[in-house]
C-alpha atoms as a PDB file:
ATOM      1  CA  UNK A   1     -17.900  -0.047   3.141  1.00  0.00           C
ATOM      2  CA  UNK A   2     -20.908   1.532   1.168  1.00  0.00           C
ATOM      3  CA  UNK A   3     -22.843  -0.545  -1.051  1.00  0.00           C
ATOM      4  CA  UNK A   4     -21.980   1.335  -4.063  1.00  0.00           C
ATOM      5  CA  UNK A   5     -18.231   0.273  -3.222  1.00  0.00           C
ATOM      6  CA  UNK A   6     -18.664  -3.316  -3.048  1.00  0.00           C
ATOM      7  CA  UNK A   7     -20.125  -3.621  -6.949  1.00  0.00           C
ATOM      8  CA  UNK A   8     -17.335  -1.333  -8.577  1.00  0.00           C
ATOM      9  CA  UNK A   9     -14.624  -2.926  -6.763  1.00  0.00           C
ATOM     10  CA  UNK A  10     -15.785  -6.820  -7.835  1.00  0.00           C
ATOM     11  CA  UNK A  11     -15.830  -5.164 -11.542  1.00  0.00           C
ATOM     12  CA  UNK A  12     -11.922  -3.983 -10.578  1.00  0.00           C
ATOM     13  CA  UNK A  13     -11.099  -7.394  -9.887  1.00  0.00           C
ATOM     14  CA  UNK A  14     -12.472  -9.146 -12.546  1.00  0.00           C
ATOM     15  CA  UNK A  15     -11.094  -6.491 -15.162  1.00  0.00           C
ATOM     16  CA  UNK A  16      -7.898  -7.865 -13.364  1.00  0.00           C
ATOM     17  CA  UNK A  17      -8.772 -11.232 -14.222  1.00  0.00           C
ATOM     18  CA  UNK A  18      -9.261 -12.173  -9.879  1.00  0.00           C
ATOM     19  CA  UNK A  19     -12.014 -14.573  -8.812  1.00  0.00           C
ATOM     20  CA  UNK A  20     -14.414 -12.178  -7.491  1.00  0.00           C
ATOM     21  CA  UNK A  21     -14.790 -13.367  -3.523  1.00  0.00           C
ATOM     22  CA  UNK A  22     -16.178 -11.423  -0.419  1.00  0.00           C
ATOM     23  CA  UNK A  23     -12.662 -11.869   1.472  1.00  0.00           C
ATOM     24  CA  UNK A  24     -10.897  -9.944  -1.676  1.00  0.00           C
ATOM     25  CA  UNK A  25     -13.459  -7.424  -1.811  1.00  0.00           C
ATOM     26  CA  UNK A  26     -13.354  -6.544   1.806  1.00  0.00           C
ATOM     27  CA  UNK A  27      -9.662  -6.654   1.515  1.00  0.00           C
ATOM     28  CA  UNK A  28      -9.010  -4.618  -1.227  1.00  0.00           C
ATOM     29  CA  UNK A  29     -11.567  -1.945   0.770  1.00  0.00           C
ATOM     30  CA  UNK A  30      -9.988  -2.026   3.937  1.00  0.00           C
ATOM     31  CA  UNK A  31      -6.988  -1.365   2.051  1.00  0.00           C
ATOM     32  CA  UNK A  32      -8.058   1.228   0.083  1.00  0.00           C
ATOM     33  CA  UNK A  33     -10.101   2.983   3.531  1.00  0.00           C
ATOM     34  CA  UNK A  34      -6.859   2.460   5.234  1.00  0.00           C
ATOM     35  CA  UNK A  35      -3.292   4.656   5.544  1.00  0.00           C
ATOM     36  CA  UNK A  36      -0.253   1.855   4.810  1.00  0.00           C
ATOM     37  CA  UNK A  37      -1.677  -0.815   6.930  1.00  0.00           C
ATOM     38  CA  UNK A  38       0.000  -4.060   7.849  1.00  0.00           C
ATOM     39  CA  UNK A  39      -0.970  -7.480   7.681  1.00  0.00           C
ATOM     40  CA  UNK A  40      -2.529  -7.935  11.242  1.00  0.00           C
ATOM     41  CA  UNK A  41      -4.143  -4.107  10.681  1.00  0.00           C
ATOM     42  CA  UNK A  42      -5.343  -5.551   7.183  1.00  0.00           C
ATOM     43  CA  UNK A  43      -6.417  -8.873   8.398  1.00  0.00           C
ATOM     44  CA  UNK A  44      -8.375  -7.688  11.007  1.00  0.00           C
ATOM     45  CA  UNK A  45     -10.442  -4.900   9.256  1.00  0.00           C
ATOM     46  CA  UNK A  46     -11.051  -7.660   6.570  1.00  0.00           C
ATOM     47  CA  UNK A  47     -12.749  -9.639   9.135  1.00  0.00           C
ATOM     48  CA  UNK A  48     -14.806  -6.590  10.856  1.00  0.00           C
ATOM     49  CA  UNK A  49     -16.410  -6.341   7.308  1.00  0.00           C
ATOM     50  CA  UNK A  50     -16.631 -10.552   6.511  1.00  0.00           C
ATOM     51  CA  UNK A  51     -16.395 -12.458   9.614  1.00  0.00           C
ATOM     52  CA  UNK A  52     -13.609 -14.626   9.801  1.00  0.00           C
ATOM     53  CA  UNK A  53     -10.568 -15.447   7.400  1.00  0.00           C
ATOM     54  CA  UNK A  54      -7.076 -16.796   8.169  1.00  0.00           C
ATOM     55  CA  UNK A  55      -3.907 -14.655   7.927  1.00  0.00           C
ATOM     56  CA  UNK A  56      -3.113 -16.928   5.182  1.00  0.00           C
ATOM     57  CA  UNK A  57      -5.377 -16.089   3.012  1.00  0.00           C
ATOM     58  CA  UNK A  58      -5.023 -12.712   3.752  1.00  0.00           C
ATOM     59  CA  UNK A  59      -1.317 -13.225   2.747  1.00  0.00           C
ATOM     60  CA  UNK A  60      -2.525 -14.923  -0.246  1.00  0.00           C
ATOM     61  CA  UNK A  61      -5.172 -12.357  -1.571  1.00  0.00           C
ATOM     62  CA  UNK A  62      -2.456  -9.343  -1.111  1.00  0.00           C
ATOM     63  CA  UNK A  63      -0.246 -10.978  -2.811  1.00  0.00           C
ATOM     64  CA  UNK A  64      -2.533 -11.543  -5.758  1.00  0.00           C
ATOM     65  CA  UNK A  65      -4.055  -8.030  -5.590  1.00  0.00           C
ATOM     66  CA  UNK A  66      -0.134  -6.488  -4.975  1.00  0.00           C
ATOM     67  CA  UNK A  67       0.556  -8.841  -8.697  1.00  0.00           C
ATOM     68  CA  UNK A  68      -2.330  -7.491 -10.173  1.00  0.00           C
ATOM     69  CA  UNK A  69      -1.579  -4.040  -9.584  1.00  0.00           C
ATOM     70  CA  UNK A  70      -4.428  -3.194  -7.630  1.00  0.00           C
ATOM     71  CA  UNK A  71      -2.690  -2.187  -4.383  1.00  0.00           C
ATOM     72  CA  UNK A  72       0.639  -1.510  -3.624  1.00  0.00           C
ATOM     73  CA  UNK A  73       3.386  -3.484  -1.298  1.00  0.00           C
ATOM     74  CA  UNK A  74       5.561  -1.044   0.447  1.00  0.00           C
ATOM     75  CA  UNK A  75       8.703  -2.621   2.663  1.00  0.00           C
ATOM     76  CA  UNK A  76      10.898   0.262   4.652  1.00  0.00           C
ATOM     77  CA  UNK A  77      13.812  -1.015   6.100  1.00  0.00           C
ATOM     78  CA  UNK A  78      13.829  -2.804   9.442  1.00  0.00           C
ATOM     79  CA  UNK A  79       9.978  -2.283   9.283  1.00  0.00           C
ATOM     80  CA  UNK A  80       7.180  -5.025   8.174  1.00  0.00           C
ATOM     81  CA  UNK A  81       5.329  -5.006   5.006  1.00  0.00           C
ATOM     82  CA  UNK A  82       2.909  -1.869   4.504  1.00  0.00           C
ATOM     83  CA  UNK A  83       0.067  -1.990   2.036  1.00  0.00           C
ATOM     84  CA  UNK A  84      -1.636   1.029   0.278  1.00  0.00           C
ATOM     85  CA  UNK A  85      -4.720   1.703  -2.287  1.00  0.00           C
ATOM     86  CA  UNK A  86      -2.529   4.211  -4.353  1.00  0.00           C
ATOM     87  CA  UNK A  87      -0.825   2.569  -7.276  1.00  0.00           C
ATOM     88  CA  UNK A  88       0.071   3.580 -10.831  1.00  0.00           C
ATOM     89  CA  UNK A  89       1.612   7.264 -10.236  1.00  0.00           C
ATOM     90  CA  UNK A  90       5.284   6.255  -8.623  1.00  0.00           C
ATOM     91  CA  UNK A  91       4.622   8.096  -5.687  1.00  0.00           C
ATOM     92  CA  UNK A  92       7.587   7.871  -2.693  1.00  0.00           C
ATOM     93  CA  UNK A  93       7.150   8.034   1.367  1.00  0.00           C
ATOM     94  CA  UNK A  94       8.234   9.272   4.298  1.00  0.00           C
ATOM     95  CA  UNK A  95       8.881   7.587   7.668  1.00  0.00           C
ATOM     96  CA  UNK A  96       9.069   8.498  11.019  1.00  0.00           C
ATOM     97  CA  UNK A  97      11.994   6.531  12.652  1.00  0.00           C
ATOM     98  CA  UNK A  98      10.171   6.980  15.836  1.00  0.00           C
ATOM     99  CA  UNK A  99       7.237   5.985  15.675  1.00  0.00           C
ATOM    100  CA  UNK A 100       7.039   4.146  12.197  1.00  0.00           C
ATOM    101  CA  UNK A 101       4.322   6.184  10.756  1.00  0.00           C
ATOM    102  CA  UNK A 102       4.337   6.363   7.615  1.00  0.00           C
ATOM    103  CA  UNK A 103       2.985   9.138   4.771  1.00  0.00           C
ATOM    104  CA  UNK A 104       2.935   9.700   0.797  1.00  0.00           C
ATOM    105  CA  UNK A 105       5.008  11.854  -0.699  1.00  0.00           C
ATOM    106  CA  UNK A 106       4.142  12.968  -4.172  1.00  0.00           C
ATOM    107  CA  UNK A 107       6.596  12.517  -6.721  1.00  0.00           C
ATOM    108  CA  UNK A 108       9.454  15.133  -7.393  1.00  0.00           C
ATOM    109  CA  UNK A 109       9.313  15.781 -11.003  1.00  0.00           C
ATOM    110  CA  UNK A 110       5.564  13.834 -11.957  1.00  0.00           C
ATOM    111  CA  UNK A 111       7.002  11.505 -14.601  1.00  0.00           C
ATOM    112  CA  UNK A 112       7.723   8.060 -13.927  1.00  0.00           C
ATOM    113  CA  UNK A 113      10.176   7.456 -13.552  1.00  0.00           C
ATOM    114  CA  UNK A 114      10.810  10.846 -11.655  1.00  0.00           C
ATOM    115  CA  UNK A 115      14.383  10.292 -10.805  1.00  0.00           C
ATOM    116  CA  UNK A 116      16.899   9.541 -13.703  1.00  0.00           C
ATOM    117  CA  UNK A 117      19.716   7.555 -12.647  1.00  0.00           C
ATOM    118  CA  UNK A 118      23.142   8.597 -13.044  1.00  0.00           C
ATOM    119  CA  UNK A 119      24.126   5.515 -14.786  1.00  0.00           C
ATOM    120  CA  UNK A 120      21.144   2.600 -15.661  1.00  0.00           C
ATOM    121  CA  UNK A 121      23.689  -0.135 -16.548  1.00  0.00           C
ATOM    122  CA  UNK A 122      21.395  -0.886 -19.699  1.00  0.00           C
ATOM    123  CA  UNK A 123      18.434  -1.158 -17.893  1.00  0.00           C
ATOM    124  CA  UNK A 124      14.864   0.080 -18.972  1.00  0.00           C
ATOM    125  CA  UNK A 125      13.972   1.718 -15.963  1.00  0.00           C
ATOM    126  CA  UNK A 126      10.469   1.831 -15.340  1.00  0.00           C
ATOM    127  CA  UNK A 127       9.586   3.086 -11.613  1.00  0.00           C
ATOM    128  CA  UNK A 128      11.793   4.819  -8.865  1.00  0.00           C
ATOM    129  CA  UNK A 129      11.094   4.404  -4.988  1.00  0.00           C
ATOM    130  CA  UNK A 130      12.673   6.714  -3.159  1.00  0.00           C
ATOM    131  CA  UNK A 131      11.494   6.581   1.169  1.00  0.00           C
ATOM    132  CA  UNK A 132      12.690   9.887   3.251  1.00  0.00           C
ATOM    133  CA  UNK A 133      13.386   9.133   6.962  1.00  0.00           C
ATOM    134  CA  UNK A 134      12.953  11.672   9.571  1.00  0.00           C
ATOM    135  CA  UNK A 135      10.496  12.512  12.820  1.00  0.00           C
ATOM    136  CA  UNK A 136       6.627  13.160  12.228  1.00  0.00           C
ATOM    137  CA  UNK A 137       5.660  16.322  13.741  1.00  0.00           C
ATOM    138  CA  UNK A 138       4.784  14.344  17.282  1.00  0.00           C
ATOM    139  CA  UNK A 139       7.387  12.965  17.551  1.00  0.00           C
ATOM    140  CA  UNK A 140       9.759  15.776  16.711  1.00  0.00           C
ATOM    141  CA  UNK A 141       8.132  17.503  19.639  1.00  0.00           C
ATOM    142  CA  UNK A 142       8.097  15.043  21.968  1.00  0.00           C
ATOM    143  CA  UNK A 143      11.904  14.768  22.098  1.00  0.00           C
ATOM    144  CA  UNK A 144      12.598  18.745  21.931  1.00  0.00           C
ATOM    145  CA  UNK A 145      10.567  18.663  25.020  1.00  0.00           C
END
């Protein structure tokens, strides 16, 4: 965290209309320094930068950032919550069944929504989330060994 962070990302959460507090601005860093962390991964790079905090209130400040569209809540089946710094441009993912890792994938088209369904049932469809399973190159090579 660089000082010139800290000051611009206490003006992000105040623009969202969050209580500006040194547990949401190391978390939304650590998030935003991080690649699709969990909780635990989250938590505990929140309290290299503050000292300590509980894992509920780290619960309770991603969930407020996540509402506030400041970071980004990402759930792949049979895995645990994932969070990422890279919101507003409907990107998708891809994870390694493997090993779990996880990556961004940019979106298909670039217009969000950038799949159109085949039928919307009358809905206003806003955002598509589309998650491609595979191996990561490790892995792939591990089991062709």
């Amino acid at each position: 965290m660089t000082a010139s962070q800290t000051p611009a990302t206490a003006e992000e959460l105040r623009g969202a209309g969050l209580r500006v507090t040194a547990a949401r601005v190391a978390l939304l860093e650590t998030v935003r320094d991080g690649d699709h962390l969990g909780v635990e991964a989250i938590a505990s790079g929140v309290r290299d930068r503050v000292g300590h905090i509980s894992l509920q209130a780290v619960y309770e400040a991603l969930h407020a950032l996540t509402a506030a569209g400041l970071i980004r809540r990402i759930e792949p089946a049979g895995s645990p919550a994932r969070f990422e710094g890279r919101v507003g441009d409907n990107h998708h993912h891809v994870v390694c069944r493997s090993c779990g890792v996880v990556a961004d994938v940019d979106c298909a088209v670039g217009e969000i929504p950038c799949l159109t369904a085949s039928d919307d049932h009358g809905f206003s469809i806003e955002e598509a989330e589309v998650i491609y399973w595979g191996l990561c190159p490790g892995c792939s090579t591990a089991r062709s060994s």
